[in-house]
N, C-alpha and C. Protein backbone atom coordinates (compact mmCIF):
# COMPACT_ATOMS: atom_id res chain seq x y z
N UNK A 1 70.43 114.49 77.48
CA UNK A 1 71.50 115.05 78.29
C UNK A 1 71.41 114.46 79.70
N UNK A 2 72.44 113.83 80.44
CA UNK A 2 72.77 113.71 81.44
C UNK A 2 72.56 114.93 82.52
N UNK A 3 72.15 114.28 83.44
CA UNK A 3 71.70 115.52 84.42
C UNK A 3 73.29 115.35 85.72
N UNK A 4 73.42 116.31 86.18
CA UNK A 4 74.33 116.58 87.08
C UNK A 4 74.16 114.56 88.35
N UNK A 5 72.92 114.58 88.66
CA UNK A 5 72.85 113.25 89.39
C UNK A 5 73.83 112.27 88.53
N UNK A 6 72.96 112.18 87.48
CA UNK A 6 73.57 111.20 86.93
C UNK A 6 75.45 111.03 86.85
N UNK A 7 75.78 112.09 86.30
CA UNK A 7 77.39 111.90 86.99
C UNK A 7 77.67 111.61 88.45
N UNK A 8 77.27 111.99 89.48
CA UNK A 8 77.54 111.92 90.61
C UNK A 8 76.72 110.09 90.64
N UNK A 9 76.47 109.77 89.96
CA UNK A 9 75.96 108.12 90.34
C UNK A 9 76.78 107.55 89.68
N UNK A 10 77.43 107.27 88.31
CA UNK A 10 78.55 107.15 86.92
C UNK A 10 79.42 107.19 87.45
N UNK A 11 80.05 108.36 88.23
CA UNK A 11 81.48 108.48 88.37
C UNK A 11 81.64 109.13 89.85
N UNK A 12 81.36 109.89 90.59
CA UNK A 12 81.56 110.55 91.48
C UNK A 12 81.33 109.42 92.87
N UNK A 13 80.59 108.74 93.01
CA UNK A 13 79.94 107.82 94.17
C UNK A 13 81.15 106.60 93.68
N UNK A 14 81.43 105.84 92.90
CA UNK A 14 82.67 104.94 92.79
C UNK A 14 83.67 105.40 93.10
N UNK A 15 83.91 106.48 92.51
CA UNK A 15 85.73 107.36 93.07
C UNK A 15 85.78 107.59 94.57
N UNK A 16 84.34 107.65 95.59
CA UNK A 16 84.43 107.98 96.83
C UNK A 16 84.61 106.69 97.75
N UNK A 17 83.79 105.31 96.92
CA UNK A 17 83.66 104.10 97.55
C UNK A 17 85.36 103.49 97.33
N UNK A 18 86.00 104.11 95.92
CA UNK A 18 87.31 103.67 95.50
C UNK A 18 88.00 104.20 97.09
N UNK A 19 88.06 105.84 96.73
CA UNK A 19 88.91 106.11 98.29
C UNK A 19 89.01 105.66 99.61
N UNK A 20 87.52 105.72 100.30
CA UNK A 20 87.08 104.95 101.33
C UNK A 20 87.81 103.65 101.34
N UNK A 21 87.52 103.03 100.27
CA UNK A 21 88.06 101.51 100.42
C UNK A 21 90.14 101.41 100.39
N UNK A 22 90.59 102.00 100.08
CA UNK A 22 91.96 102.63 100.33
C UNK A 22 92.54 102.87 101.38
N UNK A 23 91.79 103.79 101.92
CA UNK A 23 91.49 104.34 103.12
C UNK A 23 91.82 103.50 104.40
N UNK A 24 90.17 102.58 104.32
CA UNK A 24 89.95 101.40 105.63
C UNK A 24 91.35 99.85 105.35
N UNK A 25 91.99 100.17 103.89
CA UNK A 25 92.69 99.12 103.89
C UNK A 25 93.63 99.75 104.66
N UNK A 26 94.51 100.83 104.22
CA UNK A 26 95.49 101.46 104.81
C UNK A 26 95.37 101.54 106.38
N UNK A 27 94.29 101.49 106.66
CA UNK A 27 93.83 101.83 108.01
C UNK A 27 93.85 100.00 108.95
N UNK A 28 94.20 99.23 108.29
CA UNK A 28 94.33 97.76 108.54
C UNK A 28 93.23 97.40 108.71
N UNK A 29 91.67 97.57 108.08
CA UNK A 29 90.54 96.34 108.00
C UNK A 29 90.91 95.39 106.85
N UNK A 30 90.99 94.21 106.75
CA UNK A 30 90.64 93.41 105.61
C UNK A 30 89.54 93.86 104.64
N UNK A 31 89.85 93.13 103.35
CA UNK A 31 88.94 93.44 103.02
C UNK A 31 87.30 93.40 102.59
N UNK A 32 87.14 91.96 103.71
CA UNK A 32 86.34 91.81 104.01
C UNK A 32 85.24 92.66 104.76
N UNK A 33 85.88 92.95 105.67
CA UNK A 33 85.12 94.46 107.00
C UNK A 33 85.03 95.37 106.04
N UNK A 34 85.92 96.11 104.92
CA UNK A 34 85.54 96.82 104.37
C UNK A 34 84.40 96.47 103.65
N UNK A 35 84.00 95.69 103.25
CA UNK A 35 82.94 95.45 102.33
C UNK A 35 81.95 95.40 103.12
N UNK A 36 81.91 94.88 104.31
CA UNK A 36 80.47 95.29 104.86
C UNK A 36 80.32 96.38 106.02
N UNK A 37 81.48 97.67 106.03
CA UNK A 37 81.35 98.76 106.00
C UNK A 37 80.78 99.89 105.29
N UNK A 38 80.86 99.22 104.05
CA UNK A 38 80.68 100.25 102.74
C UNK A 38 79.43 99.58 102.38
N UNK A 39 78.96 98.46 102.60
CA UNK A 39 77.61 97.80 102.18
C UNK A 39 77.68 97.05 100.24
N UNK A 40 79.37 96.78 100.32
CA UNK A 40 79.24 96.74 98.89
C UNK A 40 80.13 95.03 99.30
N UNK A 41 80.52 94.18 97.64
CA UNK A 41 81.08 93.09 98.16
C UNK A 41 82.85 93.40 97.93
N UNK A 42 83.24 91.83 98.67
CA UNK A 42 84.54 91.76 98.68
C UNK A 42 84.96 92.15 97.65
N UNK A 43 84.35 91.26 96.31
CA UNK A 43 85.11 91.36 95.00
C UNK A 43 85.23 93.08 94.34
N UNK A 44 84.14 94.04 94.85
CA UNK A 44 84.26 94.98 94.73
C UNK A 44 85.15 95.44 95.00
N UNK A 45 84.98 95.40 96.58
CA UNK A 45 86.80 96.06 97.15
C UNK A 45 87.71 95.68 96.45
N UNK A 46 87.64 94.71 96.23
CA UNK A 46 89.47 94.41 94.86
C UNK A 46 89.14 95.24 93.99
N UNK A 47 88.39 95.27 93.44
CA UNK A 47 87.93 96.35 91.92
C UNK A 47 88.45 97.83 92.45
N UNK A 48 88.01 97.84 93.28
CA UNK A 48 88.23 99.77 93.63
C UNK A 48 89.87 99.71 93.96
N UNK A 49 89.97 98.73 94.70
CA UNK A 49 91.54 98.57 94.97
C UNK A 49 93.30 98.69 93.77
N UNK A 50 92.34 97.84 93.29
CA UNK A 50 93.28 97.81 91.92
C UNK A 50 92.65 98.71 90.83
N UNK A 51 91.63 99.64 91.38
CA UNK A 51 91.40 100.59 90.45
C UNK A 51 91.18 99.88 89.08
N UNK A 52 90.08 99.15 89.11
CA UNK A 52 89.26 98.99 88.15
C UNK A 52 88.16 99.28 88.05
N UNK A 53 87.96 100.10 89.05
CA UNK A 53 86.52 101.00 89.09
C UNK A 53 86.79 102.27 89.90
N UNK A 54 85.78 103.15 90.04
CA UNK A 54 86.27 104.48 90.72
C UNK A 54 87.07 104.79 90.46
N UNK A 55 87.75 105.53 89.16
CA UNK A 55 89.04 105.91 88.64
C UNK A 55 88.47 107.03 88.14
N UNK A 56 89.57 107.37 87.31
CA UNK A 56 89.81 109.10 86.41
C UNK A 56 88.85 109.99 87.23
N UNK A 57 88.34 110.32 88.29
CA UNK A 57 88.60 111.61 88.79
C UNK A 57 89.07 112.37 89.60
N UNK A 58 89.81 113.06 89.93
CA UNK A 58 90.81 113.80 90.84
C UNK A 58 90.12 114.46 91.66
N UNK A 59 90.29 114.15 93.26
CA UNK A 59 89.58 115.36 93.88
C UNK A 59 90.20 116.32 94.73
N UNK A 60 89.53 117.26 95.00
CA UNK A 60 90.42 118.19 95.39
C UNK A 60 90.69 117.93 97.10
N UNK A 61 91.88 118.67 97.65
CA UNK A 61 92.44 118.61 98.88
C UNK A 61 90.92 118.14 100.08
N UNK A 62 89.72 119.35 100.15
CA UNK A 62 88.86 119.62 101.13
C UNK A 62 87.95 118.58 101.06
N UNK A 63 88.09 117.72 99.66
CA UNK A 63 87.19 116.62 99.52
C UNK A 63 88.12 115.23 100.20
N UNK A 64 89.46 115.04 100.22
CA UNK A 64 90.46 114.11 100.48
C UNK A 64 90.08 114.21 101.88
N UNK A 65 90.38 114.83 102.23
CA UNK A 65 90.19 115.05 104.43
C UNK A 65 88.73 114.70 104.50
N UNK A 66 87.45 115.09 103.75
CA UNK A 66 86.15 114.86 104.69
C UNK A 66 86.26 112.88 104.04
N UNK A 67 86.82 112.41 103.18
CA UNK A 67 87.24 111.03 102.95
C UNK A 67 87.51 109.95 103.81
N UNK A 68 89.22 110.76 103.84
CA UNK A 68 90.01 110.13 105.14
C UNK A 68 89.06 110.32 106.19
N UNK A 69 88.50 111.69 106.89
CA UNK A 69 87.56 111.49 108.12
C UNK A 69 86.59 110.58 107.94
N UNK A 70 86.19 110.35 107.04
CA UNK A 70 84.55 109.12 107.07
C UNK A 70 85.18 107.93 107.04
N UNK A 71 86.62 107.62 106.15
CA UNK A 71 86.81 106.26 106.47
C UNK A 71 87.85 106.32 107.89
N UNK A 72 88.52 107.05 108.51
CA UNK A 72 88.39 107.18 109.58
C UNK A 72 87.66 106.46 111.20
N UNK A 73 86.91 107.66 110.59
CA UNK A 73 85.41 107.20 111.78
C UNK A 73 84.63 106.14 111.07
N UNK A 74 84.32 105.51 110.18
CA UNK A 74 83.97 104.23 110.00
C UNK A 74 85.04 102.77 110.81
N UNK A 75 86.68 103.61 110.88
CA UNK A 75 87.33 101.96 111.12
C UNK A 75 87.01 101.99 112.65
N UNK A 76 86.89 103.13 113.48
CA UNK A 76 86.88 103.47 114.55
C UNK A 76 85.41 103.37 115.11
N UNK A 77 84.30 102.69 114.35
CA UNK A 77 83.17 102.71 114.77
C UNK A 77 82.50 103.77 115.20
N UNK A 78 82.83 105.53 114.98
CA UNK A 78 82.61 106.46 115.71
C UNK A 78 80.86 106.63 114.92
N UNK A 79 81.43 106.64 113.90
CA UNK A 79 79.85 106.72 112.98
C UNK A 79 78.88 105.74 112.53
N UNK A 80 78.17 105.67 112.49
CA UNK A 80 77.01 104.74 112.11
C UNK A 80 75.81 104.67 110.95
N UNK A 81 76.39 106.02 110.21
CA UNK A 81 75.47 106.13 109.03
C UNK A 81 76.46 106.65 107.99
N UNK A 82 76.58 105.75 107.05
CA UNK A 82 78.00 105.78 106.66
C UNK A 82 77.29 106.88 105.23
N UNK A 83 75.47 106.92 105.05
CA UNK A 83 75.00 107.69 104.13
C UNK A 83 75.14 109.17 104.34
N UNK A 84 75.05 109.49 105.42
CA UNK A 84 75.17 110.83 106.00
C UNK A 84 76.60 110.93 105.64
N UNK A 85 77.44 110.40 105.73
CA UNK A 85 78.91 111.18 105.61
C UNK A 85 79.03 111.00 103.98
N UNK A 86 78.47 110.46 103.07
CA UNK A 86 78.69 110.33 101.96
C UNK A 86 77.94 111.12 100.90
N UNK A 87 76.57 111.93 101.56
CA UNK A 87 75.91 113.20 101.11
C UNK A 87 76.98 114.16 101.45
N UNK A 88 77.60 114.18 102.61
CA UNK A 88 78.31 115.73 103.13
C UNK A 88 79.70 115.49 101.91
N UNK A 89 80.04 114.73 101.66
CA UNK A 89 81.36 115.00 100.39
C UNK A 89 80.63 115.23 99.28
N UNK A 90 79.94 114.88 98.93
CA UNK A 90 78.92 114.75 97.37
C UNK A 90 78.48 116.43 97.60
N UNK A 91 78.17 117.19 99.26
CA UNK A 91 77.70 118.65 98.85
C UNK A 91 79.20 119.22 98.48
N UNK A 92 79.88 118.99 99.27
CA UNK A 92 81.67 119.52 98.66
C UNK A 92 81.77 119.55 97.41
N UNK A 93 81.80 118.37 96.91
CA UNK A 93 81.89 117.73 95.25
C UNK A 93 81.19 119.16 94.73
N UNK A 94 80.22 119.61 94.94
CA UNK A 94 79.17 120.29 94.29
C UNK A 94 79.70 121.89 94.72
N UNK A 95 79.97 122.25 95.94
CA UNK A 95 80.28 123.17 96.49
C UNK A 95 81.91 123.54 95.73
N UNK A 96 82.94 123.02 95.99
CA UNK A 96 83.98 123.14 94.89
C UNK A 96 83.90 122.94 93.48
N UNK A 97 82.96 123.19 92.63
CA UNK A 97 82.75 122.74 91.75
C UNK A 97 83.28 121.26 90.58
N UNK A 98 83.71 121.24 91.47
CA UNK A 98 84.10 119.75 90.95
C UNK A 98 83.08 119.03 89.76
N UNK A 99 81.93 119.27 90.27
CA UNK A 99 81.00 118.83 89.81
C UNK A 99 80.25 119.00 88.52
N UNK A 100 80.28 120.48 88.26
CA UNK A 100 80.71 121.03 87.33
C UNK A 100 81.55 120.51 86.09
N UNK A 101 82.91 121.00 86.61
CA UNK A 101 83.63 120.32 85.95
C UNK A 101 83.39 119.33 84.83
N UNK A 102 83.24 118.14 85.56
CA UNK A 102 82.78 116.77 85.09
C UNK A 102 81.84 117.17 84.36
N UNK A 103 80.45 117.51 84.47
CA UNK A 103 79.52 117.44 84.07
C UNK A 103 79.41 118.43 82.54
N UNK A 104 80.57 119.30 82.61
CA UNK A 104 81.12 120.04 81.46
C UNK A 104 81.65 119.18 80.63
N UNK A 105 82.62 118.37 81.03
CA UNK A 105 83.32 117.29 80.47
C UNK A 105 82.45 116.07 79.57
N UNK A 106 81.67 115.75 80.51
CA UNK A 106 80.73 114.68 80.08
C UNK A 106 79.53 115.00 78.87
N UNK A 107 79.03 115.93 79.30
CA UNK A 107 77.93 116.57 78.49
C UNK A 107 78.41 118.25 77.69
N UNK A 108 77.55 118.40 76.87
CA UNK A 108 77.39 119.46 76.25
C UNK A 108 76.45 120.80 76.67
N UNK A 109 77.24 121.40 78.04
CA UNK A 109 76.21 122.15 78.57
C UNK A 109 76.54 123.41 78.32
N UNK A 110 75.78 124.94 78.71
CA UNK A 110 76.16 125.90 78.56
C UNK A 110 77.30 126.42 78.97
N UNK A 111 78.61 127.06 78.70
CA UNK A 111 79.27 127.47 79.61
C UNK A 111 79.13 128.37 80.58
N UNK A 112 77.44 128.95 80.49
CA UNK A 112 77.50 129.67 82.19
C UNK A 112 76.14 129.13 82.89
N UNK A 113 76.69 127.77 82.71
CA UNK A 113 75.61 126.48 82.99
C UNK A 113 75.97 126.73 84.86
N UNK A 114 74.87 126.77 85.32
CA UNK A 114 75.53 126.86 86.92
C UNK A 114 74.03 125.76 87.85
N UNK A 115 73.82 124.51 86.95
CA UNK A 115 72.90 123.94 87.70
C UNK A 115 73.68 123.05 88.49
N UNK A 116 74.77 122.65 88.94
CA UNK A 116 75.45 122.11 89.85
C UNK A 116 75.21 122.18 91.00
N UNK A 117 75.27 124.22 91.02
CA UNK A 117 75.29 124.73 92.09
C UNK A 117 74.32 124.85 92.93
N UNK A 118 72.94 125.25 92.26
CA UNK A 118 71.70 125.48 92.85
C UNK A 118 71.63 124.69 93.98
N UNK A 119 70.86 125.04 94.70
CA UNK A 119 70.26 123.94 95.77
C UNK A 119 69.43 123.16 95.85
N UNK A 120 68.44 123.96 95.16
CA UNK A 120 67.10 123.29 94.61
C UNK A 120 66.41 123.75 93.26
N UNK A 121 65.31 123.56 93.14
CA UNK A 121 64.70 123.34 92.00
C UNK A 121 63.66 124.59 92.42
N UNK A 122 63.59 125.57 91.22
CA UNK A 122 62.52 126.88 91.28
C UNK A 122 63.11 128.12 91.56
């Protein structure tokens, strides 16, 4: 069985690098700057672009805004640790259950499976 990480590495972390990269285009970087914003390559950015990667999952409204804000403050140089803003959507992801969700979807878990939520371990 897939553990909750493991979706959030599979599918959840591409759909965020997909947005981001949307985002900084819309926002007029090439897509070059995007790629070494995001620490990933050009050819990637086309992939997420044309949505050949980071696809099929929908996120909700509160996860779209802390998005737009990180790619935002990435085009604007305001931020500088582009990991820190990409844990704080991933706790959302988890916090709206989103995470859940998926991980219902993907695997065969209990339905009053609530390890998404925990914080920690014990």
């Amino acid at each position: 069985m897939r553990s909750p990480c493991e979706i959030i590495i599979w599918y959840v972390l591409p759909r965020i690098r997909s947005e981001l990269a949307k985002e900084l285009v819309n926002l007029g970087l090439p897509q070059k700057e995007v790629a070494k914003r995001l620490g990933i390559t050009q050819p990637a950015v086309s992939q997420y672009l044309r949505e050949k990667r980071g696809r099929g999952i929908e996120f909700k409204e509160n996860v779209m805004l802390a998005i737009r804000k990180l790619a935002k403050d990435l085009a604007d140089d305001v931020i500088d640790n582009l990991i820190f803003g990409v844990c704080e959507i991933c706790t959302r992801i988890r916090e709206d259950k989103t995470l859940c969700r998926l991980h219902k979807e993907q695997e065969i878990v209990p339905e009053d499976c609530n390890l998404c939520l925990r914080k920690r371990y014990g």
